[in-house]
Protein backbone atom coordinates (compact mmCIF):
# COMPACT_ATOMS: atom_id res chain seq x y z
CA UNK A 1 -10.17 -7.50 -4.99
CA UNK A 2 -11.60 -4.09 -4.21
CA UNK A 3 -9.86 -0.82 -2.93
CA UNK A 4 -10.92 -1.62 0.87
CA UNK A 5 -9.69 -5.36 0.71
CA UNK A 6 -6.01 -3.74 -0.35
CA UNK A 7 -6.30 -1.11 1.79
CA UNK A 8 -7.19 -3.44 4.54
CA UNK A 9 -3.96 -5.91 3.68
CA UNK A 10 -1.99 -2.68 3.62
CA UNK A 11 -2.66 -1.68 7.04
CA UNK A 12 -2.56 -5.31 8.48
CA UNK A 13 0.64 -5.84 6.61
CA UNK A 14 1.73 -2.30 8.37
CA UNK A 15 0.88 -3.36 11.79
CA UNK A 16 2.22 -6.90 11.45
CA UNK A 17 5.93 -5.26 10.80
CA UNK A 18 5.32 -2.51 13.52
CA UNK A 19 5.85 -0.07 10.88
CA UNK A 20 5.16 3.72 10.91
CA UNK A 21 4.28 5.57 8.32
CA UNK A 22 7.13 7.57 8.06
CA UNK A 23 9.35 4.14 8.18
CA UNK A 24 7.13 3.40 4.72
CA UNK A 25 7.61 5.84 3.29
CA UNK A 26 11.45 6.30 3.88
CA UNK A 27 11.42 2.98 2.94
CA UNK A 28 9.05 2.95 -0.31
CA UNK A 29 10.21 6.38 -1.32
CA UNK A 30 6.92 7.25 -1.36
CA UNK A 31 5.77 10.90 0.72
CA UNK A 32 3.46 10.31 3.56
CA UNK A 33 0.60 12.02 2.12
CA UNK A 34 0.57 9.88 -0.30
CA UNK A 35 0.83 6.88 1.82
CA UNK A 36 -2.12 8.21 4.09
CA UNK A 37 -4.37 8.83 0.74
CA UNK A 38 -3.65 5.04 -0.23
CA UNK A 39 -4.66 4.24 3.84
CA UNK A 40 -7.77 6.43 3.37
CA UNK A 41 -8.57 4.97 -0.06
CA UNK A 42 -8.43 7.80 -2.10
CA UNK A 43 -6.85 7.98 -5.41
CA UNK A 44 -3.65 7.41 -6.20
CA UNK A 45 -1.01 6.67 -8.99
CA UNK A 46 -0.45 2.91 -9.44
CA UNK A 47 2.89 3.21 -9.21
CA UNK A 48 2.55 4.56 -5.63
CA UNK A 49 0.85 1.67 -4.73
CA UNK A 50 2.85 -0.82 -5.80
CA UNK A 51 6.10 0.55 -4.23
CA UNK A 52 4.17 1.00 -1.07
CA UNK A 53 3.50 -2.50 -1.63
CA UNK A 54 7.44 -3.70 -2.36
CA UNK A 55 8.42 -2.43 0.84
CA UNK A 56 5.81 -4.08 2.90
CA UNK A 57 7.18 -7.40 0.79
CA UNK A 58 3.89 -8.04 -0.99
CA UNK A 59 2.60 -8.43 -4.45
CA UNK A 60 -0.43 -7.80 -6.64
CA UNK A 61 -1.56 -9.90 -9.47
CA UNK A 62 -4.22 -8.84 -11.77
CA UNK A 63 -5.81 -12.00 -13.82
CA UNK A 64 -8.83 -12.47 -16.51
CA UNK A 65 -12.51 -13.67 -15.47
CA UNK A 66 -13.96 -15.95 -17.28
């Protein structure tokens, strides 16, 4: 999965729940810039990302290629 496939499940997911930003990130306890740089696609901690991604109730699993 690239960075624009997530970032495009990320704002789907958003919309879906009717969710503002500042309702993620009171809920994710992440700040809003931060939140915006993950919407924009910019670089940011993993850890931001995946509670970003707890409070919009989905997951991310990373497996081998063989």
């Amino acid at each position: 999965m690239s960075v624009i496939n997530l970032v495009q499940i990320i704002k789907e997911r958003k919309d879906q729940l009717g969710l503002t930003i500042d309702a993620i990130a009171s809920e994710s306890n992440v700040g809003t810039r931060t939140i915006n740089r993950i919407l924009a696609g910019k670089d940011v901690r993993y850890s931001s990302i995946s509670l970003v991604l707890e409070s919009l109730d989905l997951t991310i699993s990373i497996s081998e290629n063989n």
